[in-house]
C-alpha atoms as a PDB file:
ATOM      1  CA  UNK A   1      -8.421   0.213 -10.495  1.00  0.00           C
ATOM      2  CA  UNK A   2      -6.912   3.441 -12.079  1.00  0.00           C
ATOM      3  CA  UNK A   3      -2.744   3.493 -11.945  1.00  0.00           C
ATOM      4  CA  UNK A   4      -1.308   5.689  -9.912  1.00  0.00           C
ATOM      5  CA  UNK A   5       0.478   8.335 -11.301  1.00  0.00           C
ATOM      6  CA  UNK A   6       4.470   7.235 -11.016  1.00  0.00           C
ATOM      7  CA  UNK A   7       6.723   9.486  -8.733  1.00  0.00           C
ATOM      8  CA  UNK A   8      10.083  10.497  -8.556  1.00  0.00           C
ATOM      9  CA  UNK A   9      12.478  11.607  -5.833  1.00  0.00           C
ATOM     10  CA  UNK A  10      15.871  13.222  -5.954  1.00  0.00           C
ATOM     11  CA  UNK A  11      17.932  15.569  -3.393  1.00  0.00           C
ATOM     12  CA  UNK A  12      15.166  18.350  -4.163  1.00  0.00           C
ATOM     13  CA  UNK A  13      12.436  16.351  -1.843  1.00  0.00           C
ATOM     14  CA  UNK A  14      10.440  17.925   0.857  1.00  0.00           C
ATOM     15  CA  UNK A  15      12.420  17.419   3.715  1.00  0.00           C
ATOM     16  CA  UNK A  16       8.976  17.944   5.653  1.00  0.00           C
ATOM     17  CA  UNK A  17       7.093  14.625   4.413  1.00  0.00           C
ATOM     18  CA  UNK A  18       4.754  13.124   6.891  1.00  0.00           C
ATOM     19  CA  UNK A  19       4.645   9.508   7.532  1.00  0.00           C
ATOM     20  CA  UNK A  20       0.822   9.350   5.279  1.00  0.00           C
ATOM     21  CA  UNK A  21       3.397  11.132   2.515  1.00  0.00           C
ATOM     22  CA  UNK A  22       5.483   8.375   2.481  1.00  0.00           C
ATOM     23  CA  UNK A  23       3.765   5.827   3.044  1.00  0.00           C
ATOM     24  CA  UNK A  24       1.317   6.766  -0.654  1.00  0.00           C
ATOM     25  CA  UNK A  25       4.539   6.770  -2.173  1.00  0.00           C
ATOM     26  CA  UNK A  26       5.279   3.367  -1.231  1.00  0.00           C
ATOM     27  CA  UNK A  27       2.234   2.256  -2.449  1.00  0.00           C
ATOM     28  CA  UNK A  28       2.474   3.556  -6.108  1.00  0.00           C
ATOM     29  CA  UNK A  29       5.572   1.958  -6.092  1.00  0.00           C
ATOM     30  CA  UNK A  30       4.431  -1.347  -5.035  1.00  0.00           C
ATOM     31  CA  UNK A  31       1.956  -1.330  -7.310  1.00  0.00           C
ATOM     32  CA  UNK A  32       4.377  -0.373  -9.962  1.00  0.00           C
ATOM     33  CA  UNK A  33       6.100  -3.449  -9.040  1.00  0.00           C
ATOM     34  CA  UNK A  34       3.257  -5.498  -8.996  1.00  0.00           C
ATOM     35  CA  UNK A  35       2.348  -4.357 -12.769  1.00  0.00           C
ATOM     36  CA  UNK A  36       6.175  -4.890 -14.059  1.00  0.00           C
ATOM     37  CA  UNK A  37       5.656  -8.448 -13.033  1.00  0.00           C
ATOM     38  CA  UNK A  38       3.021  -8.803 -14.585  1.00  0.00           C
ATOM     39  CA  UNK A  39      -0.480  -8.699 -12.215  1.00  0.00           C
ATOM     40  CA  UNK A  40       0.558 -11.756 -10.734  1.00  0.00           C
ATOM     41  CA  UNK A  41      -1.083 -12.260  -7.277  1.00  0.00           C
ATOM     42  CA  UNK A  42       0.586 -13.794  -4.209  1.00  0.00           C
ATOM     43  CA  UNK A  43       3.878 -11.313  -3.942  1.00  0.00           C
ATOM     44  CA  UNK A  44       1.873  -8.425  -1.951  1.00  0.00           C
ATOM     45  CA  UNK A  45       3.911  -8.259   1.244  1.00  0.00           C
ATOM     46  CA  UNK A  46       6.719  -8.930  -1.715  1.00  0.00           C
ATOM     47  CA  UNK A  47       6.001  -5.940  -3.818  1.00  0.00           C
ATOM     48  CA  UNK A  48       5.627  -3.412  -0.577  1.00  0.00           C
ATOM     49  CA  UNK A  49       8.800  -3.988   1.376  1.00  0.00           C
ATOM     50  CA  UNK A  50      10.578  -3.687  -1.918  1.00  0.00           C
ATOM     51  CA  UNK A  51       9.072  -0.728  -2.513  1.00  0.00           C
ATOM     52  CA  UNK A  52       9.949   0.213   1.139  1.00  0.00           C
ATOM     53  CA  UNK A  53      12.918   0.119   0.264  1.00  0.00           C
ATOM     54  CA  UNK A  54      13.164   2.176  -2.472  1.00  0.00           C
ATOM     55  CA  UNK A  55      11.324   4.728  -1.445  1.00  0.00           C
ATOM     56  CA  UNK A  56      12.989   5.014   1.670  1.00  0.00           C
ATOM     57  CA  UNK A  57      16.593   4.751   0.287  1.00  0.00           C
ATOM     58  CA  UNK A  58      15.772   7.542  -1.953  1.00  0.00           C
ATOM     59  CA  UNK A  59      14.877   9.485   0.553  1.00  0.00           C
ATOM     60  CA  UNK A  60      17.479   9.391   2.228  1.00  0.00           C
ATOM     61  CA  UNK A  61      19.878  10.641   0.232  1.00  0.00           C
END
Protein backbone atom coordinates (compact mmCIF):
# COMPACT_ATOMS: atom_id res chain seq x y z
CA UNK A 1 0.00 0.00 0.00
CA UNK A 2 1.37 3.39 -1.35
CA UNK A 3 1.56 6.33 1.61
CA UNK A 4 -0.56 8.87 1.37
CA UNK A 5 0.70 12.04 0.64
CA UNK A 6 0.84 14.03 4.29
CA UNK A 7 -1.47 17.17 4.62
CA UNK A 8 -1.48 20.24 6.34
CA UNK A 9 -4.11 22.66 7.62
CA UNK A 10 -3.88 26.18 8.91
CA UNK A 11 -6.49 29.26 9.08
CA UNK A 12 -6.21 29.34 5.10
CA UNK A 13 -8.53 25.97 4.82
CA UNK A 14 -11.52 25.66 2.64
CA UNK A 15 -14.15 26.63 4.76
CA UNK A 16 -16.40 24.58 2.18
CA UNK A 17 -14.99 20.91 2.98
CA UNK A 18 -17.48 18.16 2.65
CA UNK A 19 -17.77 15.48 5.15
CA UNK A 20 -15.82 12.74 2.25
CA UNK A 21 -13.05 15.86 2.51
CA UNK A 22 -12.59 15.33 5.90
CA UNK A 23 -13.03 12.30 6.50
CA UNK A 24 -9.64 11.33 3.65
CA UNK A 25 -7.88 13.60 5.75
CA UNK A 26 -8.43 11.66 8.75
CA UNK A 27 -7.35 8.76 7.19
CA UNK A 28 -3.83 9.92 6.01
CA UNK A 29 -3.44 10.93 9.32
CA UNK A 30 -4.26 7.75 10.92
CA UNK A 31 -2.20 6.07 8.86
CA UNK A 32 0.53 8.49 9.60
CA UNK A 33 0.05 7.47 13.06
CA UNK A 34 -0.01 4.01 12.46
CA UNK A 35 3.55 4.26 10.55
CA UNK A 36 5.18 6.56 13.49
CA UNK A 37 4.47 3.63 15.70
CA UNK A 38 5.84 1.57 13.87
CA UNK A 39 3.20 -0.83 11.60
CA UNK A 40 2.11 -2.33 14.63
CA UNK A 41 -1.40 -3.89 14.24
CA UNK A 42 -4.16 -3.87 16.87
CA UNK A 43 -4.41 0.20 17.54
CA UNK A 44 -6.83 0.84 14.36
CA UNK A 45 -9.85 2.33 16.10
CA UNK A 46 -6.63 3.85 18.20
CA UNK A 47 -4.89 5.53 15.36
CA UNK A 48 -8.39 7.03 13.75
CA UNK A 49 -10.02 8.79 16.66
CA UNK A 50 -6.64 10.30 17.31
CA UNK A 51 -6.46 11.38 14.12
CA UNK A 52 -10.11 12.61 14.55
CA UNK A 53 -9.00 14.63 16.62
CA UNK A 54 -6.46 16.32 15.04
CA UNK A 55 -7.88 16.85 12.09
CA UNK A 56 -10.86 18.17 13.47
CA UNK A 57 -9.18 20.51 16.05
CA UNK A 58 -7.30 21.97 13.26
CA UNK A 59 -10.05 22.70 11.59
CA UNK A 60 -11.49 24.42 13.72
CA UNK A 61 -9.45 27.02 14.32
Amino acid sequence: MARPAAFKLGKSSNPTMTKEDVNKLIEKKAYELYEKRGRKAGHSIDDWLEAERIVKGKLSR
